[in-house]
Every structure is written in C-alpha cells, then in structure tokens.
N, C-alpha and C. Protein backbone atom coordinates (compact mmCIF):
# COMPACT_ATOMS: atom_id res chain seq x y z
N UNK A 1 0.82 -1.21 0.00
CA UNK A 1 0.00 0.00 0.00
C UNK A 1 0.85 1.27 0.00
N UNK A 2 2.40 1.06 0.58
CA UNK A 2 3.05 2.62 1.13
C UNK A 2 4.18 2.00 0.82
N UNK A 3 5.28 2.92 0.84
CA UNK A 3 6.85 2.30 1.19
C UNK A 3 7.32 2.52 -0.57
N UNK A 4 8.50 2.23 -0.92
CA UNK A 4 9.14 2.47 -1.69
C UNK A 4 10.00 0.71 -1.98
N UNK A 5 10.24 0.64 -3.25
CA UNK A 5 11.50 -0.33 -3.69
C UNK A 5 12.54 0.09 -4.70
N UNK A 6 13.57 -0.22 -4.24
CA UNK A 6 14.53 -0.20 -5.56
C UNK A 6 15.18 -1.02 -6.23
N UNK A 7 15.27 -0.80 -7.51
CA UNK A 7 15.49 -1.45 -8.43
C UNK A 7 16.46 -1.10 -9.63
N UNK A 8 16.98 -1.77 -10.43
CA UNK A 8 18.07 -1.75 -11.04
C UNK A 8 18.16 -2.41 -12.19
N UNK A 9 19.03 -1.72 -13.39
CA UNK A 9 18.66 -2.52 -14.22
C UNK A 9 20.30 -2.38 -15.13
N UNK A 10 20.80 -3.09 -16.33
CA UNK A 10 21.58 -2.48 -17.05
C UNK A 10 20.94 -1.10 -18.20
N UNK A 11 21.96 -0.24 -18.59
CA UNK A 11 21.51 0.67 -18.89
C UNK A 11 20.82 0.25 -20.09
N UNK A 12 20.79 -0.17 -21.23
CA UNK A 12 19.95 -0.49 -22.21
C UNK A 12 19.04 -1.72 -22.33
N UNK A 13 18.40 -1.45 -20.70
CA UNK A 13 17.37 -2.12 -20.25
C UNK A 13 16.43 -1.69 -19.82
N UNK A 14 16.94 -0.28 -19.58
CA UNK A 14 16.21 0.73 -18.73
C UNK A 14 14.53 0.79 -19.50
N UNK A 15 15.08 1.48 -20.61
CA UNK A 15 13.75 2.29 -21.60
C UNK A 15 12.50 0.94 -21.53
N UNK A 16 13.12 -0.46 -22.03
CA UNK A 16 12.42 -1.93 -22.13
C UNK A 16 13.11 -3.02 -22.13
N UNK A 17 12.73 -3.71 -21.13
CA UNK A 17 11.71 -4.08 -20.56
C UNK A 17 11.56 -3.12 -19.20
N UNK A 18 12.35 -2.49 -18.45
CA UNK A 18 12.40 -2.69 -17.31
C UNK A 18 11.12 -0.97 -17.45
N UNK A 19 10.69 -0.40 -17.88
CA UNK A 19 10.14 0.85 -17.81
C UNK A 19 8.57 0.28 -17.78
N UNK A 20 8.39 -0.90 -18.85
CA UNK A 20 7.02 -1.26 -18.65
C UNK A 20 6.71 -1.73 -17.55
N UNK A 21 7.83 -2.72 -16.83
CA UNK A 21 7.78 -3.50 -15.73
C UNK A 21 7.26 -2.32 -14.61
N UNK A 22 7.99 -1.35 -14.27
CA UNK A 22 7.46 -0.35 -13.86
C UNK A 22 6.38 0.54 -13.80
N UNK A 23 5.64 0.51 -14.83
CA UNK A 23 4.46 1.33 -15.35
C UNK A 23 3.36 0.31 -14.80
N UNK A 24 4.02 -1.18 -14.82
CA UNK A 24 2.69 -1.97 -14.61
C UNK A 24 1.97 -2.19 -12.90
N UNK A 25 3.82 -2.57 -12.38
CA UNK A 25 3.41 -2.26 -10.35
C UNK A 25 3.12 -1.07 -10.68
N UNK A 26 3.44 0.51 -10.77
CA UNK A 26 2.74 1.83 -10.32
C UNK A 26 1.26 1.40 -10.64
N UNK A 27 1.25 1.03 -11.65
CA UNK A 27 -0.62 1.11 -11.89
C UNK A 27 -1.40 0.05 -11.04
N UNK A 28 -1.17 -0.86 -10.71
CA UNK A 28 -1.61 -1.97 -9.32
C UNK A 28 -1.14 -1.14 -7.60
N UNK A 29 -0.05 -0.37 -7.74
CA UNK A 29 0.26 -0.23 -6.31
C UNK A 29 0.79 1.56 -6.69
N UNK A 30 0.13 2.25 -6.89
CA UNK A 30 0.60 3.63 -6.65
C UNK A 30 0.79 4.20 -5.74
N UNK A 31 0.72 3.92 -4.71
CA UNK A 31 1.66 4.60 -3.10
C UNK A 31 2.61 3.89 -2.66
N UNK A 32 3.44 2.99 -3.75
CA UNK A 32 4.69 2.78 -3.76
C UNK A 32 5.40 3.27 -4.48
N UNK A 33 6.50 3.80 -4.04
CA UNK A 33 7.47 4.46 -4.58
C UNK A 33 8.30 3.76 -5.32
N UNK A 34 9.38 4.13 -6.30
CA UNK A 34 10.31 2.89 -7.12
C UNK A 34 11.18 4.11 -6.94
N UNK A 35 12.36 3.13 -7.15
CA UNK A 35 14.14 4.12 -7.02
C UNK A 35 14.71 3.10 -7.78
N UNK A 36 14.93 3.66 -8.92
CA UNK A 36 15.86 3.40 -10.26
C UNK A 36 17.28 3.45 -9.70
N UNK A 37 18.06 2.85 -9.67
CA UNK A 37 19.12 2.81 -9.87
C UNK A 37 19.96 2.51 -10.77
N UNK A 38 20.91 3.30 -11.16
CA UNK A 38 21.54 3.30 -12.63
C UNK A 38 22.81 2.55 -12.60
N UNK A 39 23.51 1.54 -13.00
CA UNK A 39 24.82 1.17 -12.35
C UNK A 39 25.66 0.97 -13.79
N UNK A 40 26.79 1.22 -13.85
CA UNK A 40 27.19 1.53 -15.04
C UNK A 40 27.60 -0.11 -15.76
N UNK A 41 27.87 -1.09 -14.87
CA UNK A 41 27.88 -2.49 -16.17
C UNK A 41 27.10 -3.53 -15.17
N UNK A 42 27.33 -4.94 -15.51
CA UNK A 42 27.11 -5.82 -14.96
C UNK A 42 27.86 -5.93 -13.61
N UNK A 43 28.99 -6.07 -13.12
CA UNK A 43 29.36 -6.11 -11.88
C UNK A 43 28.93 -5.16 -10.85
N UNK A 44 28.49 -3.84 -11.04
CA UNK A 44 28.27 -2.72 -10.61
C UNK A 44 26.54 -2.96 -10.18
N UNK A 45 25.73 -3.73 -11.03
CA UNK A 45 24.54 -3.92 -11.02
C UNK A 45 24.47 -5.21 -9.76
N UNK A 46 25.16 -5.87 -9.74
CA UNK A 46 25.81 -7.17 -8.74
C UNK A 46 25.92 -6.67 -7.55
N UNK A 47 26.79 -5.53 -7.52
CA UNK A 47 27.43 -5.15 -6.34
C UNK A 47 26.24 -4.73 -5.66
N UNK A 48 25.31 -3.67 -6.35
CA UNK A 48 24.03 -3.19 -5.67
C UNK A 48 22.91 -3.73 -5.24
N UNK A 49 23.03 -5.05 -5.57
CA UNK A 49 22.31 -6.31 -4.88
C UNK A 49 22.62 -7.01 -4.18
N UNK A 50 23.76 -7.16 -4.34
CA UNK A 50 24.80 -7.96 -2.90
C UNK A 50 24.37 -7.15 -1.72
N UNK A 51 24.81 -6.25 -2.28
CA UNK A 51 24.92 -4.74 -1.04
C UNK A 51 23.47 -4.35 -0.47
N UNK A 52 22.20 -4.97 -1.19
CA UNK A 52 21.10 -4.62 -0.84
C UNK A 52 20.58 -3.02 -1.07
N UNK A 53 21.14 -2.22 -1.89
CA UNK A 53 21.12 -1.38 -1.97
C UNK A 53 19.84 -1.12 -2.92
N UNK A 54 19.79 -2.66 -4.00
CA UNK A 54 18.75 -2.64 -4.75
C UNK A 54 17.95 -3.96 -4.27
N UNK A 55 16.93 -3.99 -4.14
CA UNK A 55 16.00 -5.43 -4.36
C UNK A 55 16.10 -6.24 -5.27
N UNK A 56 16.27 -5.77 -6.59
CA UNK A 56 15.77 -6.46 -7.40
C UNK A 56 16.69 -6.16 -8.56
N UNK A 57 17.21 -6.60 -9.59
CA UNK A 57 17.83 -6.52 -10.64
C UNK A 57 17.74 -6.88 -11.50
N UNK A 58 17.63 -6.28 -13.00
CA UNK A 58 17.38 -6.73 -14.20
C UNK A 58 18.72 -6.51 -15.18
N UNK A 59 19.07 -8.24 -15.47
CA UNK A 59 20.47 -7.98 -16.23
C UNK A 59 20.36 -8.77 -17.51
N UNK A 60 21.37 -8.83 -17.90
CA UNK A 60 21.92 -10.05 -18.95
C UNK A 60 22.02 -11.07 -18.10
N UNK A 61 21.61 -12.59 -19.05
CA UNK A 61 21.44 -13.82 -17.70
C UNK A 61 22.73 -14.22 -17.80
N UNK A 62 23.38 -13.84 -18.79
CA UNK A 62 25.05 -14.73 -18.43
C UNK A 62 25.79 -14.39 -17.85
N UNK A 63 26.09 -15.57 -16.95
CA UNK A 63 27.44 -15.37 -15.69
C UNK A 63 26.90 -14.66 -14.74
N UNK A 64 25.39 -15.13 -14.05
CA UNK A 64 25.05 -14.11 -13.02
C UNK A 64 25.30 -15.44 -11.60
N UNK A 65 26.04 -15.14 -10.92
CA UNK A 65 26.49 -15.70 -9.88
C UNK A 65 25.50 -16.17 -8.97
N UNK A 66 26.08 -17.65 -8.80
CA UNK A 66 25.37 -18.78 -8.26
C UNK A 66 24.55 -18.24 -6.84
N UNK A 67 25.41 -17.21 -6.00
CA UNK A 67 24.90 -16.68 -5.24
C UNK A 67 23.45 -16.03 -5.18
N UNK A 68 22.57 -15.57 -6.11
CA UNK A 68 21.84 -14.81 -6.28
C UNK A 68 20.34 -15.98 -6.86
N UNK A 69 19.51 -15.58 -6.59
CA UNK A 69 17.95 -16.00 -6.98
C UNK A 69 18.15 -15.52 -8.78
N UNK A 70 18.00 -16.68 -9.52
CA UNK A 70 17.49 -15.86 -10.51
C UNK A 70 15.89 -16.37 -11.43
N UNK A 71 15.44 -15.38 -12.47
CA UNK A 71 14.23 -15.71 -12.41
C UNK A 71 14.23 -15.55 -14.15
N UNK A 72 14.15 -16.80 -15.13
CA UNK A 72 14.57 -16.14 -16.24
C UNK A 72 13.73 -15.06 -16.82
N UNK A 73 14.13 -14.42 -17.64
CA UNK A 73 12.69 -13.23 -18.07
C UNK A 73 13.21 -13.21 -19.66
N UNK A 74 12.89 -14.53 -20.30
CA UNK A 74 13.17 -14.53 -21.80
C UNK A 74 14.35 -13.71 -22.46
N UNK A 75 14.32 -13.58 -23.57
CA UNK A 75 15.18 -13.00 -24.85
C UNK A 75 15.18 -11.45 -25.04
N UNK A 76 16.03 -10.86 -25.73
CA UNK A 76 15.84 -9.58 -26.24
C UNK A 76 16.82 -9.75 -27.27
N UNK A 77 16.28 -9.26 -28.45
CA UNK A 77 16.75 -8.99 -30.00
C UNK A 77 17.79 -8.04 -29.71
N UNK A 78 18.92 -7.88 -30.46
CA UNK A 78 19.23 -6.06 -30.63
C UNK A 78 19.75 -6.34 -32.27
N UNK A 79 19.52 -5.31 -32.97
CA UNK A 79 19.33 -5.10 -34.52
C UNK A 79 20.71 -3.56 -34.45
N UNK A 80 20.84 -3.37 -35.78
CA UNK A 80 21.89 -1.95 -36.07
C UNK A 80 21.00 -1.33 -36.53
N UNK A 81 21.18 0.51 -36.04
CA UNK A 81 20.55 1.08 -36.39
C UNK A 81 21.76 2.35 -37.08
N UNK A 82 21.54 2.86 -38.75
CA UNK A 82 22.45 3.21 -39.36
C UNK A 82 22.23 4.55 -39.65
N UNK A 83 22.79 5.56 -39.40
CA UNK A 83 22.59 6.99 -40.09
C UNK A 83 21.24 6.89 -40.67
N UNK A 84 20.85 8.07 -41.17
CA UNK A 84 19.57 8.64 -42.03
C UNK A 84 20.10 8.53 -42.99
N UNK A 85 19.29 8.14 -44.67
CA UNK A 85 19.85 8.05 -45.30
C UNK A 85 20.73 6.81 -46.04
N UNK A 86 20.71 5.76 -45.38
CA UNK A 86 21.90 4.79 -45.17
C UNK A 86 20.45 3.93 -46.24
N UNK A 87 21.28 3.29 -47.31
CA UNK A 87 20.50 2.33 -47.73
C UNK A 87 19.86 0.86 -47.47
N UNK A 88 18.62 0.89 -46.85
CA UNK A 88 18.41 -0.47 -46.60
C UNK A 88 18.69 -1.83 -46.89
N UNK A 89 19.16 -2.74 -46.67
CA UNK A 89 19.64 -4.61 -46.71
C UNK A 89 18.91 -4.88 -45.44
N UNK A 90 18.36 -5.94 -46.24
CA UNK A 90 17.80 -7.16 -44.96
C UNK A 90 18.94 -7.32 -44.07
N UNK A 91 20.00 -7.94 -44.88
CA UNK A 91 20.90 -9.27 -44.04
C UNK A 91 22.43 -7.89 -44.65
N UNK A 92 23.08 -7.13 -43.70
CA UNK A 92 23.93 -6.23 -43.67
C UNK A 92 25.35 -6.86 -44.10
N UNK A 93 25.44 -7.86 -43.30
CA UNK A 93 26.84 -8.98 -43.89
C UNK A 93 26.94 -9.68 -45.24
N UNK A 94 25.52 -9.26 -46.11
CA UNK A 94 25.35 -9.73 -46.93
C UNK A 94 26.63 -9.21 -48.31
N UNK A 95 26.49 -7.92 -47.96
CA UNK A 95 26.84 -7.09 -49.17
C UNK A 95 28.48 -6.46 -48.48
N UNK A 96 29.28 -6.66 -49.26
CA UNK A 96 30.53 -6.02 -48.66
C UNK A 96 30.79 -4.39 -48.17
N UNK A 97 29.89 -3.65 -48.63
CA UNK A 97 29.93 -2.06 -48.15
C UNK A 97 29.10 -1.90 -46.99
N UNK A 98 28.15 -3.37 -46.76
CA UNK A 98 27.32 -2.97 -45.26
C UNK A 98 27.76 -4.20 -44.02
N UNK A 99 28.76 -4.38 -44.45
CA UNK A 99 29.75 -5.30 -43.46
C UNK A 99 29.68 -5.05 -41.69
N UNK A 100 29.31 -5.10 -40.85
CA UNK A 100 29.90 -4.67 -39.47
C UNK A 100 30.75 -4.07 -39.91
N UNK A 101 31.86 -5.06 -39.80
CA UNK A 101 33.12 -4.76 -39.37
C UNK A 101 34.28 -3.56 -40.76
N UNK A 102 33.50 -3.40 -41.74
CA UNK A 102 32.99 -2.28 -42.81
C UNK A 102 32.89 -0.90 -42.53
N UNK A 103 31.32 -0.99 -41.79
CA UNK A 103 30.59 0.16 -41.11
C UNK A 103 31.92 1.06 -39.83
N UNK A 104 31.64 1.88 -39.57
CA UNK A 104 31.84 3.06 -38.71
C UNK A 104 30.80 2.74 -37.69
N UNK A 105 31.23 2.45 -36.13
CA UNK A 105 30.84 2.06 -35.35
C UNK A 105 30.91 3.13 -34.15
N UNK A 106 29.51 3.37 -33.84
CA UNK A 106 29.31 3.55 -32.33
C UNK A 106 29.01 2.34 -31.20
N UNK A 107 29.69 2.54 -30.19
CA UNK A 107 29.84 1.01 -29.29
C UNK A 107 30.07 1.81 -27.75
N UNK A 108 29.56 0.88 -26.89
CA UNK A 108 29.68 0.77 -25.70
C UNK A 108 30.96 0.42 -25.30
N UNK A 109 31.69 0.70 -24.11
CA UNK A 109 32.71 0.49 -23.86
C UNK A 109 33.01 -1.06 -23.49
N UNK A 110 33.87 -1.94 -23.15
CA UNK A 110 34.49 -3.32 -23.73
C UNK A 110 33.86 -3.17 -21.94
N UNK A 111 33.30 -4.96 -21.60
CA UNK A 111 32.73 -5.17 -20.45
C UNK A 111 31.44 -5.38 -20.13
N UNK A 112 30.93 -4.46 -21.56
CA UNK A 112 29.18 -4.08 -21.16
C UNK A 112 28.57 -5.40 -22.22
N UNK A 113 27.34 -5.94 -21.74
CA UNK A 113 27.07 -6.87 -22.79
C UNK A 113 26.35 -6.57 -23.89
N UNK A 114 26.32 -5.51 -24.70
CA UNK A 114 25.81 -4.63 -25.62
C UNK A 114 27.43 -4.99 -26.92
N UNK A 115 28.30 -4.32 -26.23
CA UNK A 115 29.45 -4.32 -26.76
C UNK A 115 29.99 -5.96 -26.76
N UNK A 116 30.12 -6.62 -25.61
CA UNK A 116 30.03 -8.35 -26.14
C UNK A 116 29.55 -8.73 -27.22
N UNK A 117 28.32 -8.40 -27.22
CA UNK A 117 27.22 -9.10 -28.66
C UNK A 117 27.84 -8.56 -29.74
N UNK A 118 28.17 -7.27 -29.84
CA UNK A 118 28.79 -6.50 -30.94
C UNK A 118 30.67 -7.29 -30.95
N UNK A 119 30.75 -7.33 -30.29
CA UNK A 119 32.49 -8.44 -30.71
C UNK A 119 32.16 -9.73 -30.97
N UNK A 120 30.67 -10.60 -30.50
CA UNK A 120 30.41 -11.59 -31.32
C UNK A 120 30.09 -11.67 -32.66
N UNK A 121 29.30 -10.41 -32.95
CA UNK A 121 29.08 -9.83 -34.53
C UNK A 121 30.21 -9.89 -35.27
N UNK A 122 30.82 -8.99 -34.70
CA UNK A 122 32.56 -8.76 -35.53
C UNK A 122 33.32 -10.15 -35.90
N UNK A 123 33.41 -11.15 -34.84
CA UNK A 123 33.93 -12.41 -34.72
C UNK A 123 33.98 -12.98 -35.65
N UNK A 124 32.32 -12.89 -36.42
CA UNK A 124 31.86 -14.08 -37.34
C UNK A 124 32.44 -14.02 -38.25
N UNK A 125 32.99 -12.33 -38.71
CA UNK A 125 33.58 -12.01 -40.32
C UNK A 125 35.12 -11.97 -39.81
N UNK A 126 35.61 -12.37 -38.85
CA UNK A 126 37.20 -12.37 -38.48
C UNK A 126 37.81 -11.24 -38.36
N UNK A 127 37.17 -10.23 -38.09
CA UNK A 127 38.07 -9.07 -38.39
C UNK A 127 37.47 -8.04 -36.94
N UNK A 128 38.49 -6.85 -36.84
CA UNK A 128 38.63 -5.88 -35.43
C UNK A 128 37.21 -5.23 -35.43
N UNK A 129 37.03 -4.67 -34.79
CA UNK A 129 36.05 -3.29 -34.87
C UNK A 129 36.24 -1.88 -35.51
N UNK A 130 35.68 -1.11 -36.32
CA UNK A 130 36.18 -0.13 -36.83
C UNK A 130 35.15 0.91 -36.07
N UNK A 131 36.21 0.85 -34.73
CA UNK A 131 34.96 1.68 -33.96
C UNK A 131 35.10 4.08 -34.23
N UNK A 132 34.11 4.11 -34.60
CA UNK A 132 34.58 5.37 -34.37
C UNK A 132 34.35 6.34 -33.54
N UNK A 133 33.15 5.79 -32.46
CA UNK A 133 33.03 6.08 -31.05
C UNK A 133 32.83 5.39 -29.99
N UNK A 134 33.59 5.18 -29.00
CA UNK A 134 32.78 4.72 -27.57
C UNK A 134 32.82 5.10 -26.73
N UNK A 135 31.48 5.40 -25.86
CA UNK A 135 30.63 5.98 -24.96
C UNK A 135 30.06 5.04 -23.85
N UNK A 136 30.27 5.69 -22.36
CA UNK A 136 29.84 4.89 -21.71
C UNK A 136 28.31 5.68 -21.37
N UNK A 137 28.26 6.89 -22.54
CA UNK A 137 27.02 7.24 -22.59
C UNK A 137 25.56 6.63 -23.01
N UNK A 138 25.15 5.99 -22.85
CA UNK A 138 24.19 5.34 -23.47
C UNK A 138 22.91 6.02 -24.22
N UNK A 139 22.51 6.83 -23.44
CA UNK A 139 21.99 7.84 -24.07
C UNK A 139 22.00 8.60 -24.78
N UNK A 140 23.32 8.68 -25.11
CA UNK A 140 24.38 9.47 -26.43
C UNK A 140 24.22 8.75 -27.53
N UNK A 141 24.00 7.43 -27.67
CA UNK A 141 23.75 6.46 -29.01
C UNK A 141 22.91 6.73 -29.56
N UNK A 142 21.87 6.73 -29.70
CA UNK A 142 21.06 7.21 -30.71
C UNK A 142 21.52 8.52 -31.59
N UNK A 143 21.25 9.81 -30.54
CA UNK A 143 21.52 10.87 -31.31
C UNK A 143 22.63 10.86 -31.90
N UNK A 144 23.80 9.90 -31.42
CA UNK A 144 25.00 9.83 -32.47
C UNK A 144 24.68 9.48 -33.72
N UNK A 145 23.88 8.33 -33.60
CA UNK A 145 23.84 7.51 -34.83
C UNK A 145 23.16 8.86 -35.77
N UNK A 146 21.75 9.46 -35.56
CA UNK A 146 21.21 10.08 -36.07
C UNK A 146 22.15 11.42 -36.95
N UNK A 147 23.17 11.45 -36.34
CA UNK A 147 23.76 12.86 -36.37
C UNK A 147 25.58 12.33 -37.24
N UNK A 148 25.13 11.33 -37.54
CA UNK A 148 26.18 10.60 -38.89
C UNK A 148 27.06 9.87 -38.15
N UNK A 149 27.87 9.81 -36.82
CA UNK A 149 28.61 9.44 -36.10
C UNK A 149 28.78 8.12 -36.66
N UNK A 150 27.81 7.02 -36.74
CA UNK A 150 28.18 5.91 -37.08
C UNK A 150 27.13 4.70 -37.12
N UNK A 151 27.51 3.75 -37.12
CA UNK A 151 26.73 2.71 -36.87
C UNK A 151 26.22 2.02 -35.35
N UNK A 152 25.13 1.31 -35.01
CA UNK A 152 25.40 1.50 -33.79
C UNK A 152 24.42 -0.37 -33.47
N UNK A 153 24.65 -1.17 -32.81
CA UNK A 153 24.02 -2.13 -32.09
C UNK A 153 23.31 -1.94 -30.81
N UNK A 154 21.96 -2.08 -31.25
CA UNK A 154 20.87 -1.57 -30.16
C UNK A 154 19.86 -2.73 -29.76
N UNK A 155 18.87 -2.70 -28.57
CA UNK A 155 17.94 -3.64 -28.25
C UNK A 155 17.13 -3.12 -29.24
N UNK A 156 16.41 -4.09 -29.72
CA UNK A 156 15.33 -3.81 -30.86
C UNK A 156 14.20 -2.47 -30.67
N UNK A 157 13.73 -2.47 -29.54
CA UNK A 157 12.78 -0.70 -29.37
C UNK A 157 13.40 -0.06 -29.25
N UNK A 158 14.61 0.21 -29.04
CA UNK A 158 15.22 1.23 -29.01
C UNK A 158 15.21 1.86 -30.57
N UNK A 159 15.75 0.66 -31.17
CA UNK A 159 15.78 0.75 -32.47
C UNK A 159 14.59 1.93 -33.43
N UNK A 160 13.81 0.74 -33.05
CA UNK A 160 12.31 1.31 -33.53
C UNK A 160 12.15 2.68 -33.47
N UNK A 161 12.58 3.21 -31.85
CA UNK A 161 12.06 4.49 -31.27
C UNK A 161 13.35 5.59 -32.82
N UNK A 162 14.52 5.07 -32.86
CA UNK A 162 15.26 5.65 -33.92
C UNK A 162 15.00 5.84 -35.11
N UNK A 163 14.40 4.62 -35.47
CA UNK A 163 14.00 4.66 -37.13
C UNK A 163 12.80 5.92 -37.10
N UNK A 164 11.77 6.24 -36.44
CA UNK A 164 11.23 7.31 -36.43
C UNK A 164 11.68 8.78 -36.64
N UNK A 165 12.59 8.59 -36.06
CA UNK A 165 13.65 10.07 -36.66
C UNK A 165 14.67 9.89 -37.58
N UNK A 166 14.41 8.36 -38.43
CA UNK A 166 15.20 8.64 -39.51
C UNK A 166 16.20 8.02 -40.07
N UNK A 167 16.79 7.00 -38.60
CA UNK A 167 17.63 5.98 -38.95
C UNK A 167 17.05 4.67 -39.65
N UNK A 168 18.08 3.99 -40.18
CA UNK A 168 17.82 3.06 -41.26
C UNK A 168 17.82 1.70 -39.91
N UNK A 169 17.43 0.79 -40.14
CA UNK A 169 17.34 -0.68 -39.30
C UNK A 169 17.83 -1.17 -40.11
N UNK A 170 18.53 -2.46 -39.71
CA UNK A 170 19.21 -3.90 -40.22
C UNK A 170 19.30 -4.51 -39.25
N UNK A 171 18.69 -6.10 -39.75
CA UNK A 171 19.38 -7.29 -38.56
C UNK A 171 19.92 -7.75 -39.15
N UNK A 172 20.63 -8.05 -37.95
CA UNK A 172 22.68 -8.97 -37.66
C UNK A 172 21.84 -10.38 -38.77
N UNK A 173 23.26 -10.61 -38.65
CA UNK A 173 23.26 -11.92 -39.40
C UNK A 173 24.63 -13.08 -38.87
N UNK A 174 24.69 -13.62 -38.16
CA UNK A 174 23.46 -13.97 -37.33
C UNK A 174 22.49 -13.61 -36.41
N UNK A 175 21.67 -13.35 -35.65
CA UNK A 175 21.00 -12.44 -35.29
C UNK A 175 21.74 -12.48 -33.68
N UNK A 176 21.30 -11.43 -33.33
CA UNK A 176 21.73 -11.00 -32.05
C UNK A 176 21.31 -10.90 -30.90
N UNK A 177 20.87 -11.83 -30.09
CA UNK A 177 20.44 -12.00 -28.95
C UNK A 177 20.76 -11.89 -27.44
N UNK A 178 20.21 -11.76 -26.77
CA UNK A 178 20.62 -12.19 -25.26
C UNK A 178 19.50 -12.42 -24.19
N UNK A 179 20.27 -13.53 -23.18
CA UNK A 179 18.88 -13.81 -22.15
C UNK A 179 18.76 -12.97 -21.04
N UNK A 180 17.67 -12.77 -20.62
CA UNK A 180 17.77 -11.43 -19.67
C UNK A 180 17.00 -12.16 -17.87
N UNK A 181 17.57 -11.97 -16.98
CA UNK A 181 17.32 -12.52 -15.80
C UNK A 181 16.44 -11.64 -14.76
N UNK A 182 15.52 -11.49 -14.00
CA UNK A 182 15.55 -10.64 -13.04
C UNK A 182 16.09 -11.36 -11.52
N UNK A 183 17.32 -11.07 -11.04
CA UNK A 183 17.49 -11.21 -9.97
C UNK A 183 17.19 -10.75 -8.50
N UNK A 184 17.63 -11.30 -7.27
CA UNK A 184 17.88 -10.53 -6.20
C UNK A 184 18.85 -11.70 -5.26
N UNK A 185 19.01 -10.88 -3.81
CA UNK A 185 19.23 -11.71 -2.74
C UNK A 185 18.95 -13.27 -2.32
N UNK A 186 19.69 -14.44 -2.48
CA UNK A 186 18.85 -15.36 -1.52
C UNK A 186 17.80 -14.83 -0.27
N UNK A 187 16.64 -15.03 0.01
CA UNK A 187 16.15 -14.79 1.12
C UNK A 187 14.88 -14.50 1.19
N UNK A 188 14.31 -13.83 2.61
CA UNK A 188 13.28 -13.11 2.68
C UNK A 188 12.87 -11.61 1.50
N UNK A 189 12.42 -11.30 0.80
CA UNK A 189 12.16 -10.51 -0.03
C UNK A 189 11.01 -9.39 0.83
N UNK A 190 11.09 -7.82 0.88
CA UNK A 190 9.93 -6.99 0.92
C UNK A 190 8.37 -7.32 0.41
N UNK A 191 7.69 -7.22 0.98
CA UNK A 191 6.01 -7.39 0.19
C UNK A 191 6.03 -6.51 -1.11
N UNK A 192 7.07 -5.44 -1.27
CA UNK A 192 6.67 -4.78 -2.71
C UNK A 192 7.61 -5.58 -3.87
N UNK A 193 8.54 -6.29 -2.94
CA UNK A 193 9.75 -7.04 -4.58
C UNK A 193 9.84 -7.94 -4.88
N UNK A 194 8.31 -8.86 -3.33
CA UNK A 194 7.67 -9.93 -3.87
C UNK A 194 6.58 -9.86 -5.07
N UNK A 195 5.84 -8.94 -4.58
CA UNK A 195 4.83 -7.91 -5.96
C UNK A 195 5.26 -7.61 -7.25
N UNK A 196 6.72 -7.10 -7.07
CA UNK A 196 7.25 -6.87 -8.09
C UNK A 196 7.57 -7.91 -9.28
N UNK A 197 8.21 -8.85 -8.58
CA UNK A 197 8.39 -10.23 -9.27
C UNK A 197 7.34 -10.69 -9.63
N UNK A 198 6.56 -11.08 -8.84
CA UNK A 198 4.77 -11.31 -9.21
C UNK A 198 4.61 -10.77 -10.47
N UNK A 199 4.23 -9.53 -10.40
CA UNK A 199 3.46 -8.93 -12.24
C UNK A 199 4.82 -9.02 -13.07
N UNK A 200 5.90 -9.46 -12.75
CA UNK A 200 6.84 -8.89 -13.89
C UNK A 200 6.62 -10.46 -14.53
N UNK A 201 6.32 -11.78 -14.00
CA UNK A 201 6.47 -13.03 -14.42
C UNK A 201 5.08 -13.12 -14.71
N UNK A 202 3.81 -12.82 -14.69
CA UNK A 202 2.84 -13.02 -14.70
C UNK A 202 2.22 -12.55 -16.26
C-alpha cells in the first residue's frame, strides 16, 4: 500500500523491458514508490544487490552468480541502427559495403554486454572493430547515430524508437540476442519485490 522499492537494471534495459515493468506495479500499487538505480555495467549492477542497496535486478542472464535468486525473463533482439539516409539490406553482412566490421561504429565500452554481442558480430567475419566512437554514454547512441557518427548495435525498441527520426534498421546476421534474468538476494524478499516479481512473471 506505502513504502518504496529499488530497483536496477543495465543501462539499455532501462527504456524496455524494465520501464514497462514499472508502469505496470505503479498502476496496481501507486503509493509505492520505485528508485531506479543506474549502475554503469554488470558487476556494478551485482554489487548493488549484494549490497542490498537494490532489491531487485534486471540484467543479462550470463554469468550471473550462483549466489543470487534468478528468475529467467526470456530473450531480447538487438538489430543496427544506421545513419539517415543509409540504404536499406535485410541481411547487412550480406553485401561487402554494409559489413559490421565495414561500417563506422558507435559502441559501448568493452565489459558491457551490448558491446560483447557487438564483438560476437565482428567475430563471425574475423576481423577488429572499426569503432569510431565509444561511450559509456548510453543515451548518447542514438543521437549519435542520427547525427552521422556511425553505426550502432541496439535492443530492438530502441531501435524502432530511432527509425522514427530517420535511422535506417538492419538485422545482424546472425542475429543478435541475449537472455535477460531478473534477480535478487537469496532470502526473505519486501512485500513490494515480492509484488514486483509477481506482475513482472505473470
């Protein structure tokens, strides 16, 4: 009925899933409060659950330590989203001028699993990254991409929300996935991050 939880997520998790997840407890329990916490990679997101600092955590499911409850919460796509302008291909690896490892790259800094998936991309065609920005800005990606900077590997709505202002979409080839977990603490859980878990699996 009252009280507050916090919660945590990686940063290009924030916008979706983890914003609906949110929209859905406020609308069942609105005199609970939520506290976002922002943590800049996966260990950092760890630490704030160890630490209890967060209840609840929404990550990438790989390598989340045996220590922790986890709860799987399916797949998420991420697709490239290319300058305005940029000519559409289905399959980008197809054609040698829309190569990854080709393209002019905006990327997350090495650690984050955004940038993993994007060195598994690169992998397939054998060759480095031709990165021409990285940002531990996340929020900075889009408008980069939009604003010619480069190419960029995104969760699929994000995507979407881009192509509206203009950027071009392509999916990876092979496609680009990852499993996404919501964790917490072994233990007793709050009545709101038992709730929470509740509608987020439901």
């Amino acid at each position: 009925m009252a009280g507050s939880l916090s919660v945590c997520s990686l940063p290009t998790l924030a916008a979706d899933p983890l914003a609906g997840l949110v929209g859905r407890f406020r609308r069942h329990h609105p005199g609970v409060r939520i506290d976002l916490a922002a943590p800049e990679d996966t260990q950092e997101l760890f630490d704030l659950v160890d630490g209890g600092t967060c209840e609840v955590g929404l990550t990438d499911a790989l390598h989340v330590p045996a220590s922790f409850a986890s709860i799987d919460f399916g797949a998420q796509s991420l697709v490239y989203i290319h300058p305005p302008g940029t000519e559409r291909v289905d399959r980008p690896n197809d054609t040698g001028d829309r190569r990854p490892e080709a393209l002019s790259l905006v990327a997350a800094p090495e650690g984050t699993s955004t940038r993993r998936l994007l060195d598994e991309q690169l992998e397939v065609g054998g060759t480095a990254a031709n990165l021409a920005v990285v940002t531990g800005q996340r929020e900075a990606i889009v408008p980069l991409v939009l604003a010619g900077a480069g190419t960029a590997l995104v969760p699929e709505a994000v995507a979407r929300f881009a192509e509206q202002f203009g950027a071009t979409v392509s999916v990876p080839d092979p496609p680009a996935v990852r499993r996404l977990a919501l964790i917490h603490r072994s233990g007793v859980l709050s009545p709101a991050a038992r709730r929470f878990l509740e509608l987020s699996t439901s």
